[in-house]
Protein backbone atom coordinates (compact mmCIF):
# COMPACT_ATOMS: atom_id res chain seq x y z
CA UNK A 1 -53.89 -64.66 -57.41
CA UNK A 2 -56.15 -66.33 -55.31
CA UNK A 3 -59.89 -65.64 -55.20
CA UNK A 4 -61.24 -63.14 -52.64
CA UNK A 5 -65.07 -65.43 -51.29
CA UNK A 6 -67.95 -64.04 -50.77
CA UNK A 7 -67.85 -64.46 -47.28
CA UNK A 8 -64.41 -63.03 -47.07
CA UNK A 9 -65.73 -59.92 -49.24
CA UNK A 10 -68.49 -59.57 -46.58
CA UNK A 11 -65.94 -59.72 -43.63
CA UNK A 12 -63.92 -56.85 -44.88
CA UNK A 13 -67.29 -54.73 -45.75
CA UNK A 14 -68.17 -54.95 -42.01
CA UNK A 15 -64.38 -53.76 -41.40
CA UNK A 16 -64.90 -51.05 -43.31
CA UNK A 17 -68.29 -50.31 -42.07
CA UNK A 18 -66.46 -49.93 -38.54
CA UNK A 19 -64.00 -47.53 -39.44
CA UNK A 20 -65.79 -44.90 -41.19
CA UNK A 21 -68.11 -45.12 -38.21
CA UNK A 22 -65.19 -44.58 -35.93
CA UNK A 23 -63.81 -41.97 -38.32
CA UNK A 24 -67.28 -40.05 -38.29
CA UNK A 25 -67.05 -39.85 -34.90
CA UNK A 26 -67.31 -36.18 -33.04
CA UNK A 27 -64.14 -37.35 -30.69
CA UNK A 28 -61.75 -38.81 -33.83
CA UNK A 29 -59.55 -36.56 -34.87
CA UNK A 30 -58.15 -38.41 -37.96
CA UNK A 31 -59.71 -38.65 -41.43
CA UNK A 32 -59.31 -41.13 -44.36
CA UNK A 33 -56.01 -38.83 -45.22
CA UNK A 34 -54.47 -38.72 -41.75
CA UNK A 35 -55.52 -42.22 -41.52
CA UNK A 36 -53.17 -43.58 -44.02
CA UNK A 37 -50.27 -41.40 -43.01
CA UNK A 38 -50.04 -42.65 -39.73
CA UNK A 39 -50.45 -46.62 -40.72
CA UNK A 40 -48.28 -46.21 -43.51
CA UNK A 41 -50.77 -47.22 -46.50
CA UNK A 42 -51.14 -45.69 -49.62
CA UNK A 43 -54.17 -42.53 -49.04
CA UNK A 44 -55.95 -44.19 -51.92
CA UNK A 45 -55.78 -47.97 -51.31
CA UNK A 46 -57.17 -46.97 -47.93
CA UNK A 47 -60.19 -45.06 -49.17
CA UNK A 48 -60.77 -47.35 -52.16
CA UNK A 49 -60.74 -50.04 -49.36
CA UNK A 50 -63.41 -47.58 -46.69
CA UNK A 51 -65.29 -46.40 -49.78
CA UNK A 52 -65.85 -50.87 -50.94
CA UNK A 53 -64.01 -49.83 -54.40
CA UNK A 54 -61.39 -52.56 -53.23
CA UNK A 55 -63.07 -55.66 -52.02
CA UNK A 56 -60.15 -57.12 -49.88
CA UNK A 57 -57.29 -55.47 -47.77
CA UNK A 58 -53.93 -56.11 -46.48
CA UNK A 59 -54.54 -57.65 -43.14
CA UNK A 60 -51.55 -56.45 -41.45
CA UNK A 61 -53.02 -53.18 -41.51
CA UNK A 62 -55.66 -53.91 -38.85
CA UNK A 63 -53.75 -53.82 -36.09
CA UNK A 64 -52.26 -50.45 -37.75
CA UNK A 65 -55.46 -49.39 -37.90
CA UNK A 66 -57.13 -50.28 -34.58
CA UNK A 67 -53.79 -48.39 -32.73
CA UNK A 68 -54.31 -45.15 -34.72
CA UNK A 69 -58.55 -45.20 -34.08
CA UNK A 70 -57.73 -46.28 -30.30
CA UNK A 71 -59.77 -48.85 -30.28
CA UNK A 72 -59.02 -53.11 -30.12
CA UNK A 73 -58.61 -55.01 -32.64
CA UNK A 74 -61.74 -57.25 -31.79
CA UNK A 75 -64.00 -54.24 -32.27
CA UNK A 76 -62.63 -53.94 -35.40
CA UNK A 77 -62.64 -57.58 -36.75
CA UNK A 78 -65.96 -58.95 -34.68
CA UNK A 79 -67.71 -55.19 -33.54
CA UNK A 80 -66.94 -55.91 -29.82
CA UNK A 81 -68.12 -53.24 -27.68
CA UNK A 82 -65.57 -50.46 -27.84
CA UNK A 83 -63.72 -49.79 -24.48
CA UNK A 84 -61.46 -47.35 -23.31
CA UNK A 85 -57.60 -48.02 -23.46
CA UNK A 86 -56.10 -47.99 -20.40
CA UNK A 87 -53.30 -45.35 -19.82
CA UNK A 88 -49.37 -46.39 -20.37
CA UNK A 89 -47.57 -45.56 -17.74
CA UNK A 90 -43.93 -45.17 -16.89
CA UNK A 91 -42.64 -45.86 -13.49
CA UNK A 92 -39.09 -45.67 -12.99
CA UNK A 93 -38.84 -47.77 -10.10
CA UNK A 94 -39.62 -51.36 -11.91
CA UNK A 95 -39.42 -50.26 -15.83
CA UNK A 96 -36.68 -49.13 -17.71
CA UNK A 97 -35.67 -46.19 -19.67
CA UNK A 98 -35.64 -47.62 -22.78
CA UNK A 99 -39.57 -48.16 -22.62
CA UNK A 100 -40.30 -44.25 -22.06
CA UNK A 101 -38.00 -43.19 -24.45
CA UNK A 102 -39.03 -45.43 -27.44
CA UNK A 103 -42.57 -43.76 -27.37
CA UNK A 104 -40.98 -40.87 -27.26
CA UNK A 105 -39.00 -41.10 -29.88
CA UNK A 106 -41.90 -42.09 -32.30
CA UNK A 107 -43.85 -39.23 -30.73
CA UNK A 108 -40.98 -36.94 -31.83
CA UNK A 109 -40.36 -38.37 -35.74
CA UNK A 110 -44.44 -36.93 -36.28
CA UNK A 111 -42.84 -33.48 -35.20
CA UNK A 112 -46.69 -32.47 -33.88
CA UNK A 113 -46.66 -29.04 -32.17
CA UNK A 114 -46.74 -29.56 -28.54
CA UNK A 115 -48.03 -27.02 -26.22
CA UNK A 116 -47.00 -27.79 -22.29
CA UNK A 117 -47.58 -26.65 -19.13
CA UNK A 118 -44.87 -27.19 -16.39
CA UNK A 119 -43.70 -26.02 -13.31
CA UNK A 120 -39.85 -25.99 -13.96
CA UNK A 121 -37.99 -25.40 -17.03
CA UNK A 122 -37.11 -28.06 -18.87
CA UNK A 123 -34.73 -30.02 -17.13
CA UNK A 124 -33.14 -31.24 -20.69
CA UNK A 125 -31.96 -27.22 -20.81
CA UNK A 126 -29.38 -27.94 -17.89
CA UNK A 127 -25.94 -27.27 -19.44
CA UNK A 128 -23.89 -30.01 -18.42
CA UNK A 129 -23.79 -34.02 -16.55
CA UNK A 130 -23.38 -32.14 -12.98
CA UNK A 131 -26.23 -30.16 -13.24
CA UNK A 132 -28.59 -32.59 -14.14
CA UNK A 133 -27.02 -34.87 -11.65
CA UNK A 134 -27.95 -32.23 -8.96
CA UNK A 135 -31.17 -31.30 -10.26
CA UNK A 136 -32.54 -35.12 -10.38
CA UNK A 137 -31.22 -35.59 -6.75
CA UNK A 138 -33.44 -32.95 -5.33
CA UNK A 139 -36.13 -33.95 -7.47
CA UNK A 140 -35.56 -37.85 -6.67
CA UNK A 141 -35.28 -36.39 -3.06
CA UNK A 142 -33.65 -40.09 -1.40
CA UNK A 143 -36.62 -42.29 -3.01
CA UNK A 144 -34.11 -44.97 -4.05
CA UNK A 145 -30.73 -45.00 -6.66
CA UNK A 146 -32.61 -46.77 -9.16
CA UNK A 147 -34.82 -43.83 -9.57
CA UNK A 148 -32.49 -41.53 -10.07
CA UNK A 149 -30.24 -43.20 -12.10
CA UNK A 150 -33.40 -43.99 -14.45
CA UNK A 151 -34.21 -40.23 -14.34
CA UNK A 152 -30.84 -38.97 -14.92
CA UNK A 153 -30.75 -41.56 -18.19
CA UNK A 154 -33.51 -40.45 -19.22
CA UNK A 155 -33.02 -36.36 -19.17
CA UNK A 156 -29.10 -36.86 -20.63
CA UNK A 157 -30.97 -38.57 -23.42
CA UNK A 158 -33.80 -36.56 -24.02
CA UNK A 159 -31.22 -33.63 -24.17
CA UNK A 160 -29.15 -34.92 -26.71
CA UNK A 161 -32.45 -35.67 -28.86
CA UNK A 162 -33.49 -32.33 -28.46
CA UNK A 163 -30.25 -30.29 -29.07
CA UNK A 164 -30.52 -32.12 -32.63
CA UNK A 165 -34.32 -31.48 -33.18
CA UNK A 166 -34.50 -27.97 -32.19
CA UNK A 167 -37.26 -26.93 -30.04
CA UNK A 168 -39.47 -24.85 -32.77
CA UNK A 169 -42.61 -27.18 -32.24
CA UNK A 170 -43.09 -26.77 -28.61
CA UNK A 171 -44.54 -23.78 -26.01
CA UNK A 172 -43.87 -23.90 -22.36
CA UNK A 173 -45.84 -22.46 -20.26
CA UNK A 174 -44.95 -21.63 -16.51
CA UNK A 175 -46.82 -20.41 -13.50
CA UNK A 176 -44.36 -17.15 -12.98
CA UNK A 177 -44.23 -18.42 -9.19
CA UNK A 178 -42.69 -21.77 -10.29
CA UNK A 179 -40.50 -19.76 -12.81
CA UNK A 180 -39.00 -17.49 -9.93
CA UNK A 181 -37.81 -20.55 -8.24
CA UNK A 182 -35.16 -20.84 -10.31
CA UNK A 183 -33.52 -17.44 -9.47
CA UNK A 184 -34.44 -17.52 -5.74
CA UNK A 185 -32.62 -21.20 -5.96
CA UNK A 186 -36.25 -22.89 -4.41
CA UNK A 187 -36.50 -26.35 -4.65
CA UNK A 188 -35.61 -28.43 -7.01
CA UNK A 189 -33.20 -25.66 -7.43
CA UNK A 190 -31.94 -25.31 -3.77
CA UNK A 191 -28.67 -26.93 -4.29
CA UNK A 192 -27.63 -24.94 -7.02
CA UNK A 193 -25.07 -21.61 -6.65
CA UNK A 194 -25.65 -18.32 -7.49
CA UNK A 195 -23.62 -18.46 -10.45
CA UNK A 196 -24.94 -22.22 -11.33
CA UNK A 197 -28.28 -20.43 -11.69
CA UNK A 198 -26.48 -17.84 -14.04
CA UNK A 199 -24.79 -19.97 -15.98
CA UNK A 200 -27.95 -21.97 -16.46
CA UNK A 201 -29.86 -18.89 -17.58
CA UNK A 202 -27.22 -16.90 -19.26
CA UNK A 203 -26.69 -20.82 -21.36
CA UNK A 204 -31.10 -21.00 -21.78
CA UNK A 205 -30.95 -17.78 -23.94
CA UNK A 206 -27.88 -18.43 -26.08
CA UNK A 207 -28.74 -22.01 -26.90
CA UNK A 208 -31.69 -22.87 -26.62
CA UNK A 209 -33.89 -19.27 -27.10
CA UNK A 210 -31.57 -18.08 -29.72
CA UNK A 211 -30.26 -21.24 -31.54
CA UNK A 212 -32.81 -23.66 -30.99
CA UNK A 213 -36.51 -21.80 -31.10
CA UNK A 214 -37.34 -22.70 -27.16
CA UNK A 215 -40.33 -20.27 -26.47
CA UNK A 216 -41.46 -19.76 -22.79
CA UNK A 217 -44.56 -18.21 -21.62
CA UNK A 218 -44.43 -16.88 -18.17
CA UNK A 219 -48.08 -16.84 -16.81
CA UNK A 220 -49.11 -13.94 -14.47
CA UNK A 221 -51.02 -15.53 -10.95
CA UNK A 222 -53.96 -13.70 -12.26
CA UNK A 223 -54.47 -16.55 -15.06
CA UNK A 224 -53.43 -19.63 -13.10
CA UNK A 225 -57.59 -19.92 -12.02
CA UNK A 226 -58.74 -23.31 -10.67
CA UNK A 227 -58.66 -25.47 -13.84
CA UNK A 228 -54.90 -24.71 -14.25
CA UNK A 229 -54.42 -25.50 -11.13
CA UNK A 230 -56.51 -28.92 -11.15
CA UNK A 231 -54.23 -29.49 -14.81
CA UNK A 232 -50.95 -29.69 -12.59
CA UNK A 233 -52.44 -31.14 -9.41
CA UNK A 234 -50.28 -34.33 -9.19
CA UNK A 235 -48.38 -33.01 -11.98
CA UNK A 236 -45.21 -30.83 -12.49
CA UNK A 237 -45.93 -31.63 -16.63
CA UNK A 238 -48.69 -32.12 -18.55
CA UNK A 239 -47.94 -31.81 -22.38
CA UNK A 240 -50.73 -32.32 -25.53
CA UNK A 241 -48.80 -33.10 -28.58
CA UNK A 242 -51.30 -31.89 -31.99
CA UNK A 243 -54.39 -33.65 -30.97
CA UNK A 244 -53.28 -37.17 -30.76
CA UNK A 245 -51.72 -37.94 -27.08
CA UNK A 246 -51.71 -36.12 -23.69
CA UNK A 247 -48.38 -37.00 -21.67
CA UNK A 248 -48.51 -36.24 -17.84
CA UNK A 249 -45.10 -36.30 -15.76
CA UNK A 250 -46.03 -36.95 -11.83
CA UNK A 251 -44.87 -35.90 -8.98
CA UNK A 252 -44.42 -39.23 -8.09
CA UNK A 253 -42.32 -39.48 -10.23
CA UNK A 254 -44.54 -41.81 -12.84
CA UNK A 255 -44.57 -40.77 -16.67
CA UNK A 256 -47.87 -41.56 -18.22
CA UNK A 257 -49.28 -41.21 -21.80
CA UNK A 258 -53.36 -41.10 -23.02
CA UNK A 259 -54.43 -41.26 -26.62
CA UNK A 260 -57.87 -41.26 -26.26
CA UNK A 261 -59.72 -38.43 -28.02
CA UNK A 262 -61.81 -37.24 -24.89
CA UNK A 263 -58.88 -36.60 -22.66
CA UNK A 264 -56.92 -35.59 -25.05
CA UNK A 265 -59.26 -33.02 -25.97
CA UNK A 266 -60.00 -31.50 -22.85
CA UNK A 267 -56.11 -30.88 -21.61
CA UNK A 268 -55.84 -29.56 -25.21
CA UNK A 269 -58.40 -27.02 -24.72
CA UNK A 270 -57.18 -26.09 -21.44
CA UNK A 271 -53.68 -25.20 -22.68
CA UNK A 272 -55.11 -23.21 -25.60
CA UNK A 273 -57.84 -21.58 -23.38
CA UNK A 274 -54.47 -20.47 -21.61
CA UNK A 275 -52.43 -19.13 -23.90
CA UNK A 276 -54.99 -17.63 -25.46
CA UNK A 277 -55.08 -15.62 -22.09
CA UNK A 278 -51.80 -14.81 -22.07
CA UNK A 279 -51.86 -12.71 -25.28
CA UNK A 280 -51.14 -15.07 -28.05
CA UNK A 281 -52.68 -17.38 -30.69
CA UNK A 282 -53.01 -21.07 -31.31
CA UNK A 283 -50.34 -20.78 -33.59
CA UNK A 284 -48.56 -17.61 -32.55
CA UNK A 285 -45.10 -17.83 -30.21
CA UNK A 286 -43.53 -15.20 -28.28
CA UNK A 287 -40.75 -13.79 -30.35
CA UNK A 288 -36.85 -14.57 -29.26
CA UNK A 289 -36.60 -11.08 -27.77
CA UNK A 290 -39.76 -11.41 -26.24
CA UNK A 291 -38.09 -14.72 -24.10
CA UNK A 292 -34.92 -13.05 -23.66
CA UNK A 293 -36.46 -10.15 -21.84
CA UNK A 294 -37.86 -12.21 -19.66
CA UNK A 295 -34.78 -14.35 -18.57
CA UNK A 296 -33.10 -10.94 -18.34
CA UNK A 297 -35.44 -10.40 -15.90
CA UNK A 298 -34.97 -13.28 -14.16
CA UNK A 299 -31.27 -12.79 -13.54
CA UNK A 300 -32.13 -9.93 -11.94
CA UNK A 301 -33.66 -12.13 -9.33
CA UNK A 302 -30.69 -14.51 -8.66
CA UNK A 303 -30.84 -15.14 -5.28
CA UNK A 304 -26.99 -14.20 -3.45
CA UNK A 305 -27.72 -14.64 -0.19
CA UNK A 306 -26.58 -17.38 1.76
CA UNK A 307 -28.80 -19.10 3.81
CA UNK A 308 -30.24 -22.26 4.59
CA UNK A 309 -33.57 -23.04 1.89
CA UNK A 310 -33.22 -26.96 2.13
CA UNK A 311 -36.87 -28.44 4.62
CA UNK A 312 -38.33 -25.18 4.35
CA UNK A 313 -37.87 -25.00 0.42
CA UNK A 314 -39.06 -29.01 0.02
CA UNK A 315 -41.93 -28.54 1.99
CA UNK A 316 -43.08 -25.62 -0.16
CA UNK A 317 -42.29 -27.16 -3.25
CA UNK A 318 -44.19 -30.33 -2.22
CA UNK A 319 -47.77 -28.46 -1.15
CA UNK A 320 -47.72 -26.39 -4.26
């Protein structure tokens, strides 16, 4: 085994020196514990390594280690000045699926409860291929077919993902304005049927309320105040997952992910601040009766009439 030097030993100390600073940090919401779990590392190699107990370490773990703490791997090796990472972002018009659904996927094997805020239900909900076909056209609205296929891709797979998974670590919450689109058939809903939109919400309670744990929290107008509003400006999605990422979906059309502590903090505050409001705790969900009443009451709503929604529908959709 070869010899660790002197100077090497005094490398890794200042390595060490920079994580527990970055660990000690106000805005880091990962200790020595959570550390190693995400990395991969045994907990106490890594905080016999932190603590000096271990004089070398496994250098394939920096990188590791400078993705978890959000930081470069420069400020970890040399103490460059830490800067902010910029955000990832999505666009379905030059990148493909596969890109946005490979973070996702490692986002969903840490199974972190996810608390959202949206102004549509869940497009991966739709029953069948037709539906979502329909629903991504009106959503696409003509941009181009390479958006829309992308889209479509990437809802059919999402759904398949989550009718394995279950939906027991995630809370919707949605404006009950946006939520009454659905039964009025609004836009993105305005080429759907009356008994489309039945089917869809008849097929939301059996399999995804009942079978698969999908909680929805309808929020009155009176707690949609300024900062909810500012949440989903540019937005119809803005998700926190635990405290470790912040996912917005734009109305542009754009996906993008942050992991930095500061925004991640203040969207996660926001959407606890909210459904705090609306009656229920950090950790508390509505109860599967409680969701069911409330698409009961929705069908109640479906929209029969016949009648032309499509410009004026859009352009209400698009100023909200």
């Amino acid at each position: 085994m070869r010899h660790v030097t002197d100077e090497e030993i005094a490398f890794y100390d200042r390595v060490a020196d920079r994580i527990n600073g970055l660990l000690g940090s106000r805005e880091c919401s990962l200790n020595q514990s959570s550390l190693a779990e995400r990395i991969g590392w045994n907990r106490s190699s890594l905080c016999n390594f932190i603590n000096r107990i271990d004089k070398g370490i496994a250098a394939h773990f920096i990188p590791r280690i400078a993705q978890a703490l959000s930081v470069t791997i420069e400020h970890l090796i040399c103490g460059s000045e830490v800067t902010p990472r910029p955000r990832t972002i999505w666009d379905p018009r030059f990148d493909e699926t596969e890109i946005m659904l490979e973070r996702f996927d490692e986002l969903r094997r840490r199974k972190l409860h996810s608390l959202s805020l949206t102004s549509f239900l869940p497009p991966q909900t739709l029953p069948h291929h037709a539906m979502v076909a329909n629903f991504v056209n009106s959503l696409v609205n003509g941009a181009n077919d390479v958006v829309a296929e992308r889209w479509h891709e990437a809802i059919q797979r999402r759904r398949e993902i989550m009718l394995i998974d279950s939906c027991e670590n995630v809370d919707y919450f949605i404006p009950m304005d946006d939520l009454l689109r659905l039964p009025q058939r609004l836009a993105p809903y305005q080429s759907f049927s009356s008994n489309e939109v039945v089917h869809i919400l008849q097929n939301l309670k059996r399999e995804w309320v009942r079978e698969r744990g999908m909680r929805i929290i309808a929020l009155d107008e009176s707690l949609v105040g300024p900062d909810v509003r500012l949440e989903l400006s540019g937005n119809f999605l803005l998700s926190v997952l635990g405290r470790e990422i912040q996912i917005r979906f734009h109305r542009d059309l754009r996906i993008d992910w942050d992991d930095t502590p500061s925004a991640v903090n203040t969207s996660r505050e926001c959407l606890i601040k909210l459904k705090r409001a609306a009656g229920f705790g950090v950790r508390e969900r509505p109860t599967a009766q409680q969701v069911e009443n409330l698409i009961d009451a929705l069908l109640k709503r479906v929209d029969t009439r016949d009648r032309s929604r499509s410009l004026s529908s859009r352009s209400h959709y698009d100023a909200a």
